[in-house]
N, C-alpha and C. Protein backbone atom coordinates (compact mmCIF):
# COMPACT_ATOMS: atom_id res chain seq x y z
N UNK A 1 0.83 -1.21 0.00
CA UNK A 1 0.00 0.00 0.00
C UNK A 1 0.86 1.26 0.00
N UNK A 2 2.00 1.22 0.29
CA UNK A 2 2.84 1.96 0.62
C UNK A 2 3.63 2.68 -0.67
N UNK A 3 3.41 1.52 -1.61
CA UNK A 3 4.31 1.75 -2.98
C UNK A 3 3.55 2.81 -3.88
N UNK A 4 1.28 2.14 -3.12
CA UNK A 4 0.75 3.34 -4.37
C UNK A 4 0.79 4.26 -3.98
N UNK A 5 0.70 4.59 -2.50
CA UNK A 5 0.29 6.30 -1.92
C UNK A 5 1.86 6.90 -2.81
N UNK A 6 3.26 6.42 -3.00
CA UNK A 6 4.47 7.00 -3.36
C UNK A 6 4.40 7.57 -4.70
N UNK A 7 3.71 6.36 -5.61
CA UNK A 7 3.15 6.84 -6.85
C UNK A 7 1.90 7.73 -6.84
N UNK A 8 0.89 7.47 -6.46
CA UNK A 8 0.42 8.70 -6.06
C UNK A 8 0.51 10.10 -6.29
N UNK A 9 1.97 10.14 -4.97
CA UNK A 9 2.38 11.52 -4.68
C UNK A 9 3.41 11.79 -6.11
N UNK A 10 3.82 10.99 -6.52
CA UNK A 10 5.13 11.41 -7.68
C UNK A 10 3.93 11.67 -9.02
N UNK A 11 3.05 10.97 -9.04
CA UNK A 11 2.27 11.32 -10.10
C UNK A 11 1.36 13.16 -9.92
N UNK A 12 0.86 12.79 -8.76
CA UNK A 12 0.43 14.43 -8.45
C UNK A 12 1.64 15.46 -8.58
N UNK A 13 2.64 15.53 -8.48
CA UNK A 13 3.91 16.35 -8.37
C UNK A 13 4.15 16.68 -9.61
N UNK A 14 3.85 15.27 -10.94
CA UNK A 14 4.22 15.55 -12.10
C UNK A 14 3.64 16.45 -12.92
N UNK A 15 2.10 16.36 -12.45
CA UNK A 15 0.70 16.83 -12.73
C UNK A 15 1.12 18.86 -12.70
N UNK A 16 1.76 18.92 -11.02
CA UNK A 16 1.41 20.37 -10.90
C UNK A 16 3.02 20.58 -11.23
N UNK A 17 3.85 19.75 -11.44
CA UNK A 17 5.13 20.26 -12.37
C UNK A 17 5.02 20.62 -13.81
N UNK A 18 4.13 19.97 -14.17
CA UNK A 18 3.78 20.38 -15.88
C UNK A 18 2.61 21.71 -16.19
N UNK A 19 2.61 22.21 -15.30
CA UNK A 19 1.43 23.45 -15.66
C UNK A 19 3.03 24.78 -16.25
N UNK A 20 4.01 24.16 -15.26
CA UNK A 20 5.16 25.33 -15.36
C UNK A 20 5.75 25.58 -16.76
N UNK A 21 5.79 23.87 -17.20
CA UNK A 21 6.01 23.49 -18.43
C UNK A 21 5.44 24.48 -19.58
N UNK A 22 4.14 24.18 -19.04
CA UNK A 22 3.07 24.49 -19.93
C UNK A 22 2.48 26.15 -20.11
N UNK A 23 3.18 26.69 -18.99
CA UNK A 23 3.12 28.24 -18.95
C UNK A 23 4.00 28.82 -19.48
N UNK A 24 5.01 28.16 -19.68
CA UNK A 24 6.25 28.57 -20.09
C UNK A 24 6.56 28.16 -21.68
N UNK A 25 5.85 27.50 -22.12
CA UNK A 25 5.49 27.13 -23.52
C UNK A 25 4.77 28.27 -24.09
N UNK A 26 3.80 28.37 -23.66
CA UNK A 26 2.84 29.10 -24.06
C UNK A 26 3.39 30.32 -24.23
N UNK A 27 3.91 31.30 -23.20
CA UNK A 27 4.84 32.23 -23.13
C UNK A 27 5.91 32.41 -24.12
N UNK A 28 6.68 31.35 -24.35
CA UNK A 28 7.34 31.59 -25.80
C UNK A 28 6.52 31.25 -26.82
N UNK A 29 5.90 31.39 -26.80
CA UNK A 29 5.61 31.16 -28.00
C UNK A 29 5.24 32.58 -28.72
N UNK A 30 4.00 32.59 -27.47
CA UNK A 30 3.28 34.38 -27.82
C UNK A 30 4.59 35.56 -27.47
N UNK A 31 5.68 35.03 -27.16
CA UNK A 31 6.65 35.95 -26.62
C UNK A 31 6.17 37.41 -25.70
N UNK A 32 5.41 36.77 -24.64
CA UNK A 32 5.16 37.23 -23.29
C UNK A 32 4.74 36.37 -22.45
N UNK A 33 4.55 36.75 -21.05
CA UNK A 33 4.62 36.07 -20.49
C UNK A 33 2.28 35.46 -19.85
N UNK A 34 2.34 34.68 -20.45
CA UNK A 34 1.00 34.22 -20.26
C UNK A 34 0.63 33.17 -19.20
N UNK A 35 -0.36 33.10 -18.83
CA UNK A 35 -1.32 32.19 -18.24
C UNK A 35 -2.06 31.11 -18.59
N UNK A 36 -1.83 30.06 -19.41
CA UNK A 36 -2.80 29.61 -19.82
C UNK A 36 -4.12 28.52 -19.16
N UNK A 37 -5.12 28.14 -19.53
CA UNK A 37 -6.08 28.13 -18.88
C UNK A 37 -5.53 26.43 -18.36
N UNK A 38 -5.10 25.59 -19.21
CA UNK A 38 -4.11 24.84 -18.89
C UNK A 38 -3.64 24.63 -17.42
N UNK A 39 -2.84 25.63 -17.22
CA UNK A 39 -2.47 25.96 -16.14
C UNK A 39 -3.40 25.88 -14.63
N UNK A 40 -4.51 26.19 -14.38
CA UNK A 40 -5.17 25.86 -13.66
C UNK A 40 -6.26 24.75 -13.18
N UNK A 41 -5.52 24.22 -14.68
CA UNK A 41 -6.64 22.66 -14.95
C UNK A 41 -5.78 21.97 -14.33
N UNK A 42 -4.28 22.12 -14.65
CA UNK A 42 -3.58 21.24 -14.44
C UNK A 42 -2.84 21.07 -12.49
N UNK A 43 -3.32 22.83 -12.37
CA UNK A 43 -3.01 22.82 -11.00
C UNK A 43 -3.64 21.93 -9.61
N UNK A 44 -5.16 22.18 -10.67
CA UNK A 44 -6.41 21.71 -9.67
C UNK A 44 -5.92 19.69 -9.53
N UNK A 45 -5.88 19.47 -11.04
CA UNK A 45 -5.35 18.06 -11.06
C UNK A 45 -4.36 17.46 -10.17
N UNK A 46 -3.09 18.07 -9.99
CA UNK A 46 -2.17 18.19 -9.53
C UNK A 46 -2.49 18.02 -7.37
N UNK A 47 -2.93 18.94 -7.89
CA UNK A 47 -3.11 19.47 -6.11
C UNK A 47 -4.24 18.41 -5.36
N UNK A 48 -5.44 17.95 -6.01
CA UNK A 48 -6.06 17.02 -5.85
C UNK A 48 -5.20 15.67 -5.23
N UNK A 49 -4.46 15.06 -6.69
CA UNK A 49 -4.12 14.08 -6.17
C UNK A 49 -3.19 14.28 -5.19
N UNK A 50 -2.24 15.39 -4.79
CA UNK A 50 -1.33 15.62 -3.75
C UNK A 50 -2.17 15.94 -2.31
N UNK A 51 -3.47 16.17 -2.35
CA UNK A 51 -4.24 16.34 -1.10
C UNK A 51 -4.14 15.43 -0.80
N UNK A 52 -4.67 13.67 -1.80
CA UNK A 52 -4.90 12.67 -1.30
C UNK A 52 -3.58 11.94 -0.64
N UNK A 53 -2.57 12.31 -1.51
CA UNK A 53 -1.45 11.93 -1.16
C UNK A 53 -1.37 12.00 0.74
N UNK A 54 -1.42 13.51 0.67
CA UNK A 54 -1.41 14.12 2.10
C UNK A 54 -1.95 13.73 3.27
N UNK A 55 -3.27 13.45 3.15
CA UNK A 55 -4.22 12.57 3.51
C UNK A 55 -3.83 11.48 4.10
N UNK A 56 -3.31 10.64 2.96
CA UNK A 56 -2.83 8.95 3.27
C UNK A 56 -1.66 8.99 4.24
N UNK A 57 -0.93 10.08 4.18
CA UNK A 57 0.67 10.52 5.35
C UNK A 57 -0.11 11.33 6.51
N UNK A 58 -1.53 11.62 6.38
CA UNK A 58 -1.36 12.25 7.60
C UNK A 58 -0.59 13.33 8.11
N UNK A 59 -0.47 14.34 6.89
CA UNK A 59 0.27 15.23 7.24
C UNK A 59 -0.40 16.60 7.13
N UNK A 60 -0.63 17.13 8.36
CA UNK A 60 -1.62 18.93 8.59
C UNK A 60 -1.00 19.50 7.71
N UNK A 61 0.58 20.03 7.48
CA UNK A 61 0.84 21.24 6.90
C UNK A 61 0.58 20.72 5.31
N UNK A 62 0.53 19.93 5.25
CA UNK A 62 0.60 19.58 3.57
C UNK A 62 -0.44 19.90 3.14
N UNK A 63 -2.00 18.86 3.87
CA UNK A 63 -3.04 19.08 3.71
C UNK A 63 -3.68 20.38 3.57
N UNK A 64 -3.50 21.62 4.43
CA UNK A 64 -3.59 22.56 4.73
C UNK A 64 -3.08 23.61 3.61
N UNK A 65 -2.01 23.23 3.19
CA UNK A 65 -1.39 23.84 2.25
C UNK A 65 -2.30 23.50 0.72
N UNK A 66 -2.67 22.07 0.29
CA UNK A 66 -3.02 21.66 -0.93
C UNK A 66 -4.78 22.20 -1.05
N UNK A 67 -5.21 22.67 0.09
CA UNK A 67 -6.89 23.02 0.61
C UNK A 67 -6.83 24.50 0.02
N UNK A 68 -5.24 25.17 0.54
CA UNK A 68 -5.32 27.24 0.34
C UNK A 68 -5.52 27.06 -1.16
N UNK A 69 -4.48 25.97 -1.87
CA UNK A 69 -4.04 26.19 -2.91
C UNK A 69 -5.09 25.82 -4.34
N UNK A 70 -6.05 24.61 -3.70
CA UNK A 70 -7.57 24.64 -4.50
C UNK A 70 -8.35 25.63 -4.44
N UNK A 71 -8.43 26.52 -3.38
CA UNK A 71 -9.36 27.43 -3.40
C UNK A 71 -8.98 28.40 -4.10
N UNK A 72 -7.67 28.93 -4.81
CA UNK A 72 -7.05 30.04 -5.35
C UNK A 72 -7.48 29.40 -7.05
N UNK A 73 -7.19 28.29 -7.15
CA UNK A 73 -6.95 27.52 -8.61
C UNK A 73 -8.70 27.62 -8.78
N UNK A 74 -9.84 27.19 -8.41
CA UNK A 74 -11.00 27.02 -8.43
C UNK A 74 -11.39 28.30 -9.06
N UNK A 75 -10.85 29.30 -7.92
CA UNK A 75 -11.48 30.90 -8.37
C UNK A 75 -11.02 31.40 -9.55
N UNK A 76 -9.97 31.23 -9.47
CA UNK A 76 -9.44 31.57 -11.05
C UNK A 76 -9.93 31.33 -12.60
N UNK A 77 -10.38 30.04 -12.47
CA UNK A 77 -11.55 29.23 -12.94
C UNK A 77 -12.78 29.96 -13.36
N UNK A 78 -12.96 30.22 -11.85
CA UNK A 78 -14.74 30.78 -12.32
C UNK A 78 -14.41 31.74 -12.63
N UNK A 79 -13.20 32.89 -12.22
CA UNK A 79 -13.02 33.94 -13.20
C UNK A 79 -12.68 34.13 -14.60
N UNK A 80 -12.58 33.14 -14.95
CA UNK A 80 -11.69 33.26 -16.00
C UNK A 80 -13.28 32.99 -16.82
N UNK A 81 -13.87 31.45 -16.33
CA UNK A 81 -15.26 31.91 -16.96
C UNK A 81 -16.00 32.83 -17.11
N UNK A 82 -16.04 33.20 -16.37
CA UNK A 82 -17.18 34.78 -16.11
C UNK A 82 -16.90 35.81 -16.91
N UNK A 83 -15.75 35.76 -17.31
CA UNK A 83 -15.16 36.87 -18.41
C UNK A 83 -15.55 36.29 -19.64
N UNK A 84 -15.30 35.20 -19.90
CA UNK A 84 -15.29 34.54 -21.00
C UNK A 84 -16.71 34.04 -21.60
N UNK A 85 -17.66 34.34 -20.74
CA UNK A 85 -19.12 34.42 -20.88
C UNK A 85 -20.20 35.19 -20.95
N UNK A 86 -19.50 36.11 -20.41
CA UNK A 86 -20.24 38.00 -20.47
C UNK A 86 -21.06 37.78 -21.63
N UNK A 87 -22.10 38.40 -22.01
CA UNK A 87 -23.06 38.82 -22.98
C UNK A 87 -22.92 39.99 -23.03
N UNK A 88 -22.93 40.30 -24.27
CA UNK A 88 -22.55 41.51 -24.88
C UNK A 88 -23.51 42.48 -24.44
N UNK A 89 -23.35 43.53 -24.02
CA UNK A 89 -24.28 44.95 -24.02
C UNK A 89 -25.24 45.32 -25.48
């Protein structure tokens, strides 16, 4: 049991290691520095499975930490919708 919580955690790590990837792609490309929506899909993904990770270790600061860090990624989300859905005047 020990081997999946490890994979698990290395798989969630890879998850919210590749948004950096992926911001940073995006960024060269448009040659500035961007956000892409990517990025918060991949955070939420990321951070999820690293909650559970957290969870299974029993560890407060982690948990605590992966809880601030959904609630920032979520909002961003609905902001990003809300703009992106406006009806025109």
């Amino acid at each position: 049991m020990i081997k999946f919580w490890i994979i698990v955690g290395f798989v969630g790590q890879f998850l919210f290691g590749m948004r950096f990837f992926v911001q940073w792609l995006t960024s060269e490309r448009r040659k500035q520095s961007v956000v892409p929506i990517a990025f918060w899909y991949l955070s939420i993904a990321g951070s999820i499975i690293l909650l559970a990770y957290a969870i299974s270790r029993k560890d407060p600061v982690f948990i605590v930490g992966q809880i601030g860090g959904l609630m920032i990624y979520f909002r961003n989300l609905v902001l990003i919708h809300r703009h992106t859905h406006v009806a025109p005047a």
